[in-house]
C-alpha atoms as a PDB file:
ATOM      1  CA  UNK A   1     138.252  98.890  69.946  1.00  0.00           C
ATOM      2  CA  UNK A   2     138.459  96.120  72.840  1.00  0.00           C
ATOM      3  CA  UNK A   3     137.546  99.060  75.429  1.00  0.00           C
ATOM      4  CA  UNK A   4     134.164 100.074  73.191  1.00  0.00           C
ATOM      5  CA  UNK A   5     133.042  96.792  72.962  1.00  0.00           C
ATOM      6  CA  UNK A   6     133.423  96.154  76.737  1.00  0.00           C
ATOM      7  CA  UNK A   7     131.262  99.387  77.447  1.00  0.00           C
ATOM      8  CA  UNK A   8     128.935  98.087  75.145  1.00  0.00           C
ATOM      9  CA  UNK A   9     128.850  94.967  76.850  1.00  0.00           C
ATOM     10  CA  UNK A  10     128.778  96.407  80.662  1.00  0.00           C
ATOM     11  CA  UNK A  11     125.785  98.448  78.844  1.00  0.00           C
ATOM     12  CA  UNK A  12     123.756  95.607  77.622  1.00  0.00           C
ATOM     13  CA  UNK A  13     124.339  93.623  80.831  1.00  0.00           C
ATOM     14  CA  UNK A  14     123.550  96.290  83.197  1.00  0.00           C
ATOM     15  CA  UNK A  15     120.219  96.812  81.258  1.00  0.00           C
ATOM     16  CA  UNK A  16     119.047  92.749  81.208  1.00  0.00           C
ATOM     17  CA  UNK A  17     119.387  93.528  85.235  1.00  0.00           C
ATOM     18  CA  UNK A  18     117.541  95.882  85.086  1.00  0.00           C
ATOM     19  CA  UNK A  19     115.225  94.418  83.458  1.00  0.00           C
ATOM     20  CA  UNK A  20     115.132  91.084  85.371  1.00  0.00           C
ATOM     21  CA  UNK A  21     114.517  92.652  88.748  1.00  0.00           C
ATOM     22  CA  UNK A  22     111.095  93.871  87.327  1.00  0.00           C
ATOM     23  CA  UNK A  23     109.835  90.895  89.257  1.00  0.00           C
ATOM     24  CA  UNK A  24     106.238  89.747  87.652  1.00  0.00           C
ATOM     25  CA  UNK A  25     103.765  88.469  89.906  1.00  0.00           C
ATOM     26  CA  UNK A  26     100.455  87.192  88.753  1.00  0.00           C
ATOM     27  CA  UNK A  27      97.720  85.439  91.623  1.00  0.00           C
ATOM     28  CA  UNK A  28      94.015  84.279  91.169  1.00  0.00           C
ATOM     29  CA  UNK A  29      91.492  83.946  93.597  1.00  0.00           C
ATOM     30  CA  UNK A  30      88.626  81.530  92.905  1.00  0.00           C
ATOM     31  CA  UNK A  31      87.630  81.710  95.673  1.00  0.00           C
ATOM     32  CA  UNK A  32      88.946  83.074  99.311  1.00  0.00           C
ATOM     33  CA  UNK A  33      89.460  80.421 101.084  1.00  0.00           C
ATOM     34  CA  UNK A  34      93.334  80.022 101.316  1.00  0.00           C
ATOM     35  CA  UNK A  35      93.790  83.355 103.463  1.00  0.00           C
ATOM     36  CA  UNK A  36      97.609  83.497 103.514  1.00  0.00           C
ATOM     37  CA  UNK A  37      98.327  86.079 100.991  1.00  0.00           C
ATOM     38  CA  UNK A  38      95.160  88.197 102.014  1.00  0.00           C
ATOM     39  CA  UNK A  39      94.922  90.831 104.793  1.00  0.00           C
ATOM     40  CA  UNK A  40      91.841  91.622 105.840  1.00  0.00           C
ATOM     41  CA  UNK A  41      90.258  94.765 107.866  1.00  0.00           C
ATOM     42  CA  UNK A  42      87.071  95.729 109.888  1.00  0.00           C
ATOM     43  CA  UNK A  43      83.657  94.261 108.355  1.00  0.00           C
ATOM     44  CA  UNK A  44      85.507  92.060 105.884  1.00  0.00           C
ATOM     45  CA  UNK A  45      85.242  88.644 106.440  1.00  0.00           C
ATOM     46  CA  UNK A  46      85.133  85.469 104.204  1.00  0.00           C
ATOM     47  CA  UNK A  47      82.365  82.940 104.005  1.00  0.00           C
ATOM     48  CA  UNK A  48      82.911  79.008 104.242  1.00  0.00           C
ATOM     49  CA  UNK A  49      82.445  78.552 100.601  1.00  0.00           C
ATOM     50  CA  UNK A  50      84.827  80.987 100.090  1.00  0.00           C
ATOM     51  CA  UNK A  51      83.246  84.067  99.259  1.00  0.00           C
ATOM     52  CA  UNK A  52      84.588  87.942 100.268  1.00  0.00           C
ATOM     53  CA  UNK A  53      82.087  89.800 102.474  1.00  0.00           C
ATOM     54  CA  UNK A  54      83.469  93.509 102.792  1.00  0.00           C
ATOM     55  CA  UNK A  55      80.782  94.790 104.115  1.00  0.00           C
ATOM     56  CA  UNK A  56      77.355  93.422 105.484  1.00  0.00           C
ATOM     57  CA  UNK A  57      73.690  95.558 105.884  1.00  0.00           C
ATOM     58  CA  UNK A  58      74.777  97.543 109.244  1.00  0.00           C
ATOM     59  CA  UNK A  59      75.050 101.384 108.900  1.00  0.00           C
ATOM     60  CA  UNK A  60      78.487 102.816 108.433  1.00  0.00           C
ATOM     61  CA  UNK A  61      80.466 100.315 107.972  1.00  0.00           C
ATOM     62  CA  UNK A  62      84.097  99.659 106.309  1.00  0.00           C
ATOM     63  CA  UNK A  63      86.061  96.908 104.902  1.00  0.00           C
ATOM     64  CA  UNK A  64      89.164  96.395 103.110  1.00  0.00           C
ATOM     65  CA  UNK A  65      90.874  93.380 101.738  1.00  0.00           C
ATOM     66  CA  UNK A  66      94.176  93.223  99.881  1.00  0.00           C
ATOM     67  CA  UNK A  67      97.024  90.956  98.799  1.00  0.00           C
ATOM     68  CA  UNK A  68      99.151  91.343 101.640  1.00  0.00           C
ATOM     69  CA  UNK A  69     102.902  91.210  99.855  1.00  0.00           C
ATOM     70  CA  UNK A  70     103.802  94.686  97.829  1.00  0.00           C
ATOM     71  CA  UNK A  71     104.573  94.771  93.967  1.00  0.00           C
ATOM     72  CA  UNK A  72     106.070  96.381  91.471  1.00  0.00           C
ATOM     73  CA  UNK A  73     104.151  98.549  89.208  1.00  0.00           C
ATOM     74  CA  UNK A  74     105.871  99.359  86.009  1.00  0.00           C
ATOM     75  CA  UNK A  75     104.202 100.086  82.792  1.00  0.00           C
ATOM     76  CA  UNK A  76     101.156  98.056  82.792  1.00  0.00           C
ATOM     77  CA  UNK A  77      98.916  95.680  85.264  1.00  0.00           C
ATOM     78  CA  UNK A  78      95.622  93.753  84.576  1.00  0.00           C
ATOM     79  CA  UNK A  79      93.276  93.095  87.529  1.00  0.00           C
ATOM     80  CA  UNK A  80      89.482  90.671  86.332  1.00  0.00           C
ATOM     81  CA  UNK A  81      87.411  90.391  89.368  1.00  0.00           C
ATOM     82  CA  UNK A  82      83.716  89.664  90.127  1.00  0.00           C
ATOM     83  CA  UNK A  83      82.155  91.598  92.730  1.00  0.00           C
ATOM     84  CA  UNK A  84      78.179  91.872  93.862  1.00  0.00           C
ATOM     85  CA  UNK A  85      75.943  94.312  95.799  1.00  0.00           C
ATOM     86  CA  UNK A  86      73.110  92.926  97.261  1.00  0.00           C
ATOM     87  CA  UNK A  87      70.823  95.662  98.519  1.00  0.00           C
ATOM     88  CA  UNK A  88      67.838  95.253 101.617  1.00  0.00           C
ATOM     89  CA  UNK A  89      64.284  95.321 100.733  1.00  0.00           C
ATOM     90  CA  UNK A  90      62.501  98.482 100.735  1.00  0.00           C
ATOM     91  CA  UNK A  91      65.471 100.303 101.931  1.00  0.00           C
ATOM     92  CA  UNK A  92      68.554 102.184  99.858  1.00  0.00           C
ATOM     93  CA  UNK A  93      71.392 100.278  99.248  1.00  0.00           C
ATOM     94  CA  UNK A  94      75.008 101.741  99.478  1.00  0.00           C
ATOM     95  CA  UNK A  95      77.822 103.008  98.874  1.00  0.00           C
ATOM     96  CA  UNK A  96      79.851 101.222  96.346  1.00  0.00           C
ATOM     97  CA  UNK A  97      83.012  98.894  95.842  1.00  0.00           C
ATOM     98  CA  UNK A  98      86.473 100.344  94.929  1.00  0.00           C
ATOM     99  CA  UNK A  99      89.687  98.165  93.848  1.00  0.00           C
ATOM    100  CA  UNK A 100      92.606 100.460  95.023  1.00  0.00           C
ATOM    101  CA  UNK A 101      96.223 100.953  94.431  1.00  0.00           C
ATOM    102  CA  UNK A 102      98.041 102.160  97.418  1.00  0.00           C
ATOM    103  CA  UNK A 103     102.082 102.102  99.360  1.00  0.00           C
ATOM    104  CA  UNK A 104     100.064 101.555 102.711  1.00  0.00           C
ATOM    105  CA  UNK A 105      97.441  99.041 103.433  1.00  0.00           C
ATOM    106  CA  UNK A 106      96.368 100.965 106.847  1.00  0.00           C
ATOM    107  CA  UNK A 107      93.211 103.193 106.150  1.00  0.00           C
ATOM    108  CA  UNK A 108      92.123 103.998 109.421  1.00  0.00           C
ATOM    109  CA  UNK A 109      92.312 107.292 108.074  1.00  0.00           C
ATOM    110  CA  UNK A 110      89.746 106.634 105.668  1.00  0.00           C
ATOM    111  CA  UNK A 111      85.318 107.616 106.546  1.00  0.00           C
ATOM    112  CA  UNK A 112      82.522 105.574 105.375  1.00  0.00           C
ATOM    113  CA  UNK A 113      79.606 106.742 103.198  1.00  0.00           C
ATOM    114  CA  UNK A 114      80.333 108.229 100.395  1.00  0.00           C
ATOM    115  CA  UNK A 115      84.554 107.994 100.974  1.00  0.00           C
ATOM    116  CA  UNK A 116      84.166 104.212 100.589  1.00  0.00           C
ATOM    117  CA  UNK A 117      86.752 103.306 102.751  1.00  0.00           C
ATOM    118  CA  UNK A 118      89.353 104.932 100.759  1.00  0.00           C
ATOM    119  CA  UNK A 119      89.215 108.701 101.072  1.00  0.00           C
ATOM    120  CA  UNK A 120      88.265 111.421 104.121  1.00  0.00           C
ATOM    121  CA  UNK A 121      87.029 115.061 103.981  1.00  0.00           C
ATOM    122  CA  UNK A 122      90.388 116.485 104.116  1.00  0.00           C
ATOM    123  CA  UNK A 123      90.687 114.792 100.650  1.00  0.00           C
ATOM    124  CA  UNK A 124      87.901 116.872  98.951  1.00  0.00           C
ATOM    125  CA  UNK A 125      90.981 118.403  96.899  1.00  0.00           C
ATOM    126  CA  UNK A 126      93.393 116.095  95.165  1.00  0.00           C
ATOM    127  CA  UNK A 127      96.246 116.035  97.386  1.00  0.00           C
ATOM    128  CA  UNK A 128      99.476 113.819  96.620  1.00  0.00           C
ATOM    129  CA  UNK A 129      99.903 112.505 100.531  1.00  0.00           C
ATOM    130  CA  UNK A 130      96.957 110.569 100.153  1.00  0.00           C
ATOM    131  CA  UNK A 131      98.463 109.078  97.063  1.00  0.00           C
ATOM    132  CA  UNK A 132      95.937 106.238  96.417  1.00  0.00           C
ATOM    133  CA  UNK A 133      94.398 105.343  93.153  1.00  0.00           C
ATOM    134  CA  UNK A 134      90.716 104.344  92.882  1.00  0.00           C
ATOM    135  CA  UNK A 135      87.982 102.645  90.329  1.00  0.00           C
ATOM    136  CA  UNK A 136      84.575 102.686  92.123  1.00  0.00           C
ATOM    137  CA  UNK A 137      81.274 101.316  91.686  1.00  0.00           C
ATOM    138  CA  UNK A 138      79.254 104.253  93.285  1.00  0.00           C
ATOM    139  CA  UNK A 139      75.711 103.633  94.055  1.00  0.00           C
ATOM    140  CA  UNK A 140      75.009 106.885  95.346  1.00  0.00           C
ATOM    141  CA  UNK A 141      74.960 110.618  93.243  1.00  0.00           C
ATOM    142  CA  UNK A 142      77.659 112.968  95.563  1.00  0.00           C
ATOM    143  CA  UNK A 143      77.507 116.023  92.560  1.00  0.00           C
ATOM    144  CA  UNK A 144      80.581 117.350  94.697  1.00  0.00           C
ATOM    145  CA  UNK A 145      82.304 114.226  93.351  1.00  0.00           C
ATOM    146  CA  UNK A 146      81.898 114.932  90.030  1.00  0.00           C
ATOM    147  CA  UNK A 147      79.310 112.272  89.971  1.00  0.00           C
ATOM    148  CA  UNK A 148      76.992 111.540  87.197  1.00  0.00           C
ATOM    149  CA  UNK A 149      74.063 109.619  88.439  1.00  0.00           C
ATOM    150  CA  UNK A 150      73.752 107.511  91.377  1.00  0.00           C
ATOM    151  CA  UNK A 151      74.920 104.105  89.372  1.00  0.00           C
ATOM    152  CA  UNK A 152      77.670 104.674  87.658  1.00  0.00           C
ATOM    153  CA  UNK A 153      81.766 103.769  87.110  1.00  0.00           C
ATOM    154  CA  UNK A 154      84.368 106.305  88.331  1.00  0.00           C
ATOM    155  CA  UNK A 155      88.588 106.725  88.076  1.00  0.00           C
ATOM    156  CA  UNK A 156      89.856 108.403  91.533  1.00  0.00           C
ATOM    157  CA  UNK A 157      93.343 109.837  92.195  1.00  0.00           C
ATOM    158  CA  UNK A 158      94.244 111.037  95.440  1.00  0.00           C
ATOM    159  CA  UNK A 159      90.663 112.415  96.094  1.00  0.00           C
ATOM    160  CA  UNK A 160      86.679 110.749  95.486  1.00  0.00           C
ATOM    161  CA  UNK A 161      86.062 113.439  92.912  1.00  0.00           C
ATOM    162  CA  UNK A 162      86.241 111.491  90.004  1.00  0.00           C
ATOM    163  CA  UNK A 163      88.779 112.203  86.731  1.00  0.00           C
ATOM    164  CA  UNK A 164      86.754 110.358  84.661  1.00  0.00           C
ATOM    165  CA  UNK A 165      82.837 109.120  85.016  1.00  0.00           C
ATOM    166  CA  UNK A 166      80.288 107.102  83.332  1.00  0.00           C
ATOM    167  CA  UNK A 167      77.003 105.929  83.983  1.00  0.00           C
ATOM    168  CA  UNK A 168      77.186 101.751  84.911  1.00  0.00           C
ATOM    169  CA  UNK A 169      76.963 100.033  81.745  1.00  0.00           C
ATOM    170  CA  UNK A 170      78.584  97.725  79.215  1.00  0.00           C
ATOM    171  CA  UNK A 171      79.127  97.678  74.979  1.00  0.00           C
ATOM    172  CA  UNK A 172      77.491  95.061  73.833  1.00  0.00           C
ATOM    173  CA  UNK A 173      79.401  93.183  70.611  1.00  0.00           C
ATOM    174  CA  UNK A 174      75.811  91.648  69.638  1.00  0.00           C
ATOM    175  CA  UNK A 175      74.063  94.563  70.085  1.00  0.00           C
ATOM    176  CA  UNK A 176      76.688  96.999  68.791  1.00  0.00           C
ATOM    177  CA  UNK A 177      75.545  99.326  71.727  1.00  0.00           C
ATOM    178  CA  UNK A 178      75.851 100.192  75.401  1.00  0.00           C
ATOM    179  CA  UNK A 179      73.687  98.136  77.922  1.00  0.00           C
ATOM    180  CA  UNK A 180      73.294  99.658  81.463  1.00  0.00           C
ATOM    181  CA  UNK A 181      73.816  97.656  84.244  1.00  0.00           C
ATOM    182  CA  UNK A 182      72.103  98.165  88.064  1.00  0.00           C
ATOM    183  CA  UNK A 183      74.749  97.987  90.305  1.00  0.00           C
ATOM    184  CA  UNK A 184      72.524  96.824  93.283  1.00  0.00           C
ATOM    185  CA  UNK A 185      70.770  94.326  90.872  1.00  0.00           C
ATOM    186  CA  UNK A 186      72.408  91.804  93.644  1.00  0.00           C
ATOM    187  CA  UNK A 187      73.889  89.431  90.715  1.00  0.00           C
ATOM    188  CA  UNK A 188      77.655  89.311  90.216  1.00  0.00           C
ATOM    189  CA  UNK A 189      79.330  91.770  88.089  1.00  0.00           C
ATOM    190  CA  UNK A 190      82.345  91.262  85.983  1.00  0.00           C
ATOM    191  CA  UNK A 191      84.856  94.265  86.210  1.00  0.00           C
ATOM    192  CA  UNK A 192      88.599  94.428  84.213  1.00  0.00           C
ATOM    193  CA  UNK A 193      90.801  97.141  85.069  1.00  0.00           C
ATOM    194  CA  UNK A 194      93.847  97.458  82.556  1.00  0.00           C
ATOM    195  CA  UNK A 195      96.987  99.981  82.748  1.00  0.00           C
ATOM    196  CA  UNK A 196      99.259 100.066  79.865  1.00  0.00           C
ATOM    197  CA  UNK A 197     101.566 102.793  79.614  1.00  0.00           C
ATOM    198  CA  UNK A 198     100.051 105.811  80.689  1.00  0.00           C
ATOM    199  CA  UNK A 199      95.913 105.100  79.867  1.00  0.00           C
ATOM    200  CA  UNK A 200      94.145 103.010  82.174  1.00  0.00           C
ATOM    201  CA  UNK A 201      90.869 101.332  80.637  1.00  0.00           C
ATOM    202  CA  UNK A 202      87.751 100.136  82.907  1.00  0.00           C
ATOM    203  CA  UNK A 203      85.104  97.622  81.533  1.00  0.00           C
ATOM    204  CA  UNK A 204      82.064  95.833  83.338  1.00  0.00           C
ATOM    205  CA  UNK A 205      79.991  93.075  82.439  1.00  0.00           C
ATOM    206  CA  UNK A 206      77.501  90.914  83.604  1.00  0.00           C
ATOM    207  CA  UNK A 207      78.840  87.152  84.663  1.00  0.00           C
ATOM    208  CA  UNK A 208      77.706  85.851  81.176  1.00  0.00           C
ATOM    209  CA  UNK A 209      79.259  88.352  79.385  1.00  0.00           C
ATOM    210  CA  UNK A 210      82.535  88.229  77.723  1.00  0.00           C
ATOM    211  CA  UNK A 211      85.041  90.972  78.385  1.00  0.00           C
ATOM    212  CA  UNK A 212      83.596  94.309  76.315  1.00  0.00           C
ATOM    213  CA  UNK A 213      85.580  94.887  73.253  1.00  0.00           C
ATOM    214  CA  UNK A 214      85.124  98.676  74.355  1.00  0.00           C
ATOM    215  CA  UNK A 215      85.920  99.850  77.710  1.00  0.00           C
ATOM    216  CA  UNK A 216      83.685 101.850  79.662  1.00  0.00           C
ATOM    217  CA  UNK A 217      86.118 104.275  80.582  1.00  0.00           C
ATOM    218  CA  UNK A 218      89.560 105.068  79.342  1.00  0.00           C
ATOM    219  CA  UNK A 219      91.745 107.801  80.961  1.00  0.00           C
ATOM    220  CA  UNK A 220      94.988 109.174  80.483  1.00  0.00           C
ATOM    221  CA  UNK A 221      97.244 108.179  84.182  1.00  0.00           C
ATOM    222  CA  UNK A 222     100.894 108.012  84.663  1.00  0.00           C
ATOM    223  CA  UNK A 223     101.496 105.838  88.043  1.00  0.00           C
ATOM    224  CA  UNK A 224     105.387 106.960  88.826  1.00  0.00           C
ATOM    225  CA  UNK A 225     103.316 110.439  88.786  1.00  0.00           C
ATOM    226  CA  UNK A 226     101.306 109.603  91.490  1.00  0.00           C
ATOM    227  CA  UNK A 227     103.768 107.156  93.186  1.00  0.00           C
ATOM    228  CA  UNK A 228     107.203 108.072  93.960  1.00  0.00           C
ATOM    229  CA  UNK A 229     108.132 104.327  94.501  1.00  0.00           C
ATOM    230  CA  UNK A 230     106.198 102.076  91.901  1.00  0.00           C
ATOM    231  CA  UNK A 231     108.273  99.086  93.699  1.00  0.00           C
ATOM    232  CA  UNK A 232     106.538  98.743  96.818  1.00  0.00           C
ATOM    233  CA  UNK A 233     102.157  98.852  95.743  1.00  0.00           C
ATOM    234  CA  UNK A 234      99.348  97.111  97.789  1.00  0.00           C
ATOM    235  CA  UNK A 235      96.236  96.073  95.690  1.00  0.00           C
ATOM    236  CA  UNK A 236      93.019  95.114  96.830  1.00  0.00           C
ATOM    237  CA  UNK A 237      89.529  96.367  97.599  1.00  0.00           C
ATOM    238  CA  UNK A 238      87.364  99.010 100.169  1.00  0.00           C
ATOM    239  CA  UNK A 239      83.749  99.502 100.358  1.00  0.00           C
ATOM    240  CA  UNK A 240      81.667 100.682 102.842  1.00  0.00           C
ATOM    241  CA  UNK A 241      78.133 101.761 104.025  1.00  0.00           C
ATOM    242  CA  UNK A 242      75.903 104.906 105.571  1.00  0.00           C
ATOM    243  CA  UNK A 243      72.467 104.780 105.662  1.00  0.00           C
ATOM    244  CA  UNK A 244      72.587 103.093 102.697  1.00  0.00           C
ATOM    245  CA  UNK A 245      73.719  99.869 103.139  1.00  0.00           C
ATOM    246  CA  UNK A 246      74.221  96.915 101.091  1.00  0.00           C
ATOM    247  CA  UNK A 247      75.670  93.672 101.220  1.00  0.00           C
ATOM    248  CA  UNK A 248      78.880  93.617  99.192  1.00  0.00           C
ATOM    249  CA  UNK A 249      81.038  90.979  97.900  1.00  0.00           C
ATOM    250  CA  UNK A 250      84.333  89.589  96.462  1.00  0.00           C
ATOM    251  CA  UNK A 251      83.215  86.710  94.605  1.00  0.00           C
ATOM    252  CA  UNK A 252      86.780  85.263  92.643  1.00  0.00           C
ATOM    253  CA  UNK A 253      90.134  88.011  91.690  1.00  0.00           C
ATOM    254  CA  UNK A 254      92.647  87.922  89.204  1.00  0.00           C
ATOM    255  CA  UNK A 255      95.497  89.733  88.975  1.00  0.00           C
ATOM    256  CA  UNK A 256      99.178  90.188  86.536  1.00  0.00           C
ATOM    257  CA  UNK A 257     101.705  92.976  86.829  1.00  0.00           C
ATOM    258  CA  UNK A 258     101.793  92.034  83.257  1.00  0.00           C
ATOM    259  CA  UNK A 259      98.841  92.580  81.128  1.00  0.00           C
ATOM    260  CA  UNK A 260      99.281  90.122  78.483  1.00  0.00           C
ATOM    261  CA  UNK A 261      99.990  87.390  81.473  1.00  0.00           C
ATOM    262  CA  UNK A 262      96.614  88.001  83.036  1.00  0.00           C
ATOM    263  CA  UNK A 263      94.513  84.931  83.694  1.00  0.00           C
ATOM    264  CA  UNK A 264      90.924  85.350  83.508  1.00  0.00           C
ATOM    265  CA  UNK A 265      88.308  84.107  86.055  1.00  0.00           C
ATOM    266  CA  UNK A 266      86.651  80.737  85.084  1.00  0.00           C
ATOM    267  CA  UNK A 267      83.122  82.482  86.160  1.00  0.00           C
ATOM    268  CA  UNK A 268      81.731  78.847  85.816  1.00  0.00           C
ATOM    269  CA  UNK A 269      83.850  78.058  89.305  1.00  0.00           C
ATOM    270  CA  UNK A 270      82.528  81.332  91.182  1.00  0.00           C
ATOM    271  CA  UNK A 271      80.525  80.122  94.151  1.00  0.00           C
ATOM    272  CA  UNK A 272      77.366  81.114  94.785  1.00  0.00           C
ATOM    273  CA  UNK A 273      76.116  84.215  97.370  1.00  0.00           C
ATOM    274  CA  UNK A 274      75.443  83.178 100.498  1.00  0.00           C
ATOM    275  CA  UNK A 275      71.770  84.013  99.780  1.00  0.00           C
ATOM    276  CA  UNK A 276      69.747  84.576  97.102  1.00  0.00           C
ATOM    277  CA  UNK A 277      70.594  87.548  95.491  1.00  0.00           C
ATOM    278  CA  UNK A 278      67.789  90.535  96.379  1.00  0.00           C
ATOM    279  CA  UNK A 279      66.383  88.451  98.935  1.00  0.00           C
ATOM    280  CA  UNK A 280      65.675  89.860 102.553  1.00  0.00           C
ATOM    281  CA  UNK A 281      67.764  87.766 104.587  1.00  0.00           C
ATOM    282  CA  UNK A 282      64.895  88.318 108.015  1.00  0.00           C
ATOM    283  CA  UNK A 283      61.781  86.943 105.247  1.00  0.00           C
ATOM    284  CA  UNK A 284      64.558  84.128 103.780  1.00  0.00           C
ATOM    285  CA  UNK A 285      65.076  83.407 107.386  1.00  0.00           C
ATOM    286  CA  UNK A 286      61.158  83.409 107.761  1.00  0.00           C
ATOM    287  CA  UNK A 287      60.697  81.079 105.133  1.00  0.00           C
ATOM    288  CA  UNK A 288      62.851  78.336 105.572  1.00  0.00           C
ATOM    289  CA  UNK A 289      61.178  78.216 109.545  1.00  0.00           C
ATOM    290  CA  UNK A 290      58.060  78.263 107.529  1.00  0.00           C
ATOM    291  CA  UNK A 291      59.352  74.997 105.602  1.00  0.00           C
ATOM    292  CA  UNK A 292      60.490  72.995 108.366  1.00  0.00           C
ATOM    293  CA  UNK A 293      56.804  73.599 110.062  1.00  0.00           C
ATOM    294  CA  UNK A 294      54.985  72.428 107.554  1.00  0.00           C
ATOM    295  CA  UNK A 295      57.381  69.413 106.297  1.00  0.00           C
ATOM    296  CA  UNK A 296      56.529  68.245 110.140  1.00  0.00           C
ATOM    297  CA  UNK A 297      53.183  68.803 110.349  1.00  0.00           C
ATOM    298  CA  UNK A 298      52.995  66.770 106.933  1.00  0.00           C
ATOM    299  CA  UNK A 299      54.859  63.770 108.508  1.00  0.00           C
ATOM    300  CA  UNK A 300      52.786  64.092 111.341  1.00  0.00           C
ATOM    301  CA  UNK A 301      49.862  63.697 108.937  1.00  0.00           C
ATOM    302  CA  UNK A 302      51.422  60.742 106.675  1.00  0.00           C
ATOM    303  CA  UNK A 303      52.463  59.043 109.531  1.00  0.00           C
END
């Protein structure tokens, strides 16, 4: 009897270890500009009021940002993050923002355009050494990817052709009905991303906009499937340009390897772009030289 219940015991206790080295780890970002826990790659760059520029309006570019230490995905994770992509006048704005999960943070590996920083063209078939999991915001139609339309919401695993695929838009809960967003509308976005057991869910919103109570997408995924070692994951973001070029931003980032311990944005504290949004930064440039003329040549005449 005394040797049962000491099994029983070693049991239990071996399990509460187990259980306690699951190690949860939850950050927010209102803005960017304590870098210590960020790495950051090629065209990224943050802004003195503390905004994340991954990429700016020059052709084929890349940029990645993530939280530098590695975590443990088990069976769920919440990520809330704000992003905007601010296209040039007259010209087509591009590629697209993806949050990632990934063992490596090095993708040197990875082409612009329509790979977004993430994938290459030896990645065209889903292949399980590139192991990297993906939710873009495509501005571009690639029908090779699977795409749907030029603006739309996509779920990548180990390749860009998409497992699941929506045009961008949002469920309204006063409407009752799907809204569709522009992507390159240049005004900040709201995206969740939420894993919990084996379906990850994908919403958008506009900054106003409470969280959807219907995701956009919703796919089946198993993570220890497409990562042998859940205990060592980089998050974070690529995007990247072509021809099509945009400016694209990280505007505030939340994150919980628990979902019910995520801790939303306060979109109230999100700075502002570093120019307006839609506004050609040469004819903003322009106009403000324009100003300072004519607020002289009125003193001139006052004085």
């Amino acid at each position: 009897m005394a040797s049962w219940l000491l099994q029983i015991l070693l049991i239990s206790s071996l399990h509460l270890i187990s259980l306690s080295s699951q190690k949860e780890t939850t950050f927010v970002f209102e803005d960017f500009l304590d870098q210590e826990d960020l790495y950051l790659d090629a065209s990224a760059k943050v802004h003195p009021n503390g905004i994340l520029q991954l990429t700016n309006t020059s052709k084929y570019q890349i940029g990645h940002a993530f939280y530098d230490k590695p975590l443990e995905l088990g069976s769920s994770f919440s990520t809330h993050f704000v992003c905007a992509l601010v296209k040039k006048q007259s010209i087509e704005g591009g590629h697209g923002i993806a949050f990632i999960v990934s063992p490596s943070m090095d993708f040197s590996h990875a082409q612009p355009t329509r790979y977004l920083g993430v994938f290459d063209a030896s990645t065209l078939e889903s292949s399980p050494s590139s192991r990297v999991l993906a939710v873009e915001l495509d501005t571009i139609w690639n029908p090779e990817f699977k795409d749907s339309k030029k603006n739309h919401v996509g779920i990548d695993v180990n390749s860009p052709k998409s497992l699941a695929v929506a045009p961008a838009s949002y469920y309204s809960d006063i409407e009752k009905k799907n809204e569709s967003m522009n992507l390159l509308s240049g005004k900040p976005i709201q995206v969740w991303v939420d894993y919990e057991g084996t379906v990850l869910n994908v919403s958008i919103a506009p900054l106003k906009v409470k969280k959807p109570s219907r995701p956009l997408l919703s796919h089946p995924i198993n993570l220890s499937k497409i990562f042998p070692n859940i205990s060592k994951l980089h998050v974070g973001f690529s995007a990247a340009t072509g021809n099509a070029v945009s400016d694209q931003y990280i505007m505030g980032w939340s994150f919980s390897t628990d979902r019910g311990s995520l801790q939303l944005l306060d979109t109230s504290r999100i700075a502002e772009l570093p120019y307006p949004a839609g506004t050609d930064k040469k004819l903003l440039a322009l106009f403000i030289i324009l100003f300072g003329i004519l607020a002289i040549v009125g003193l001139t005449i006052i004085a």
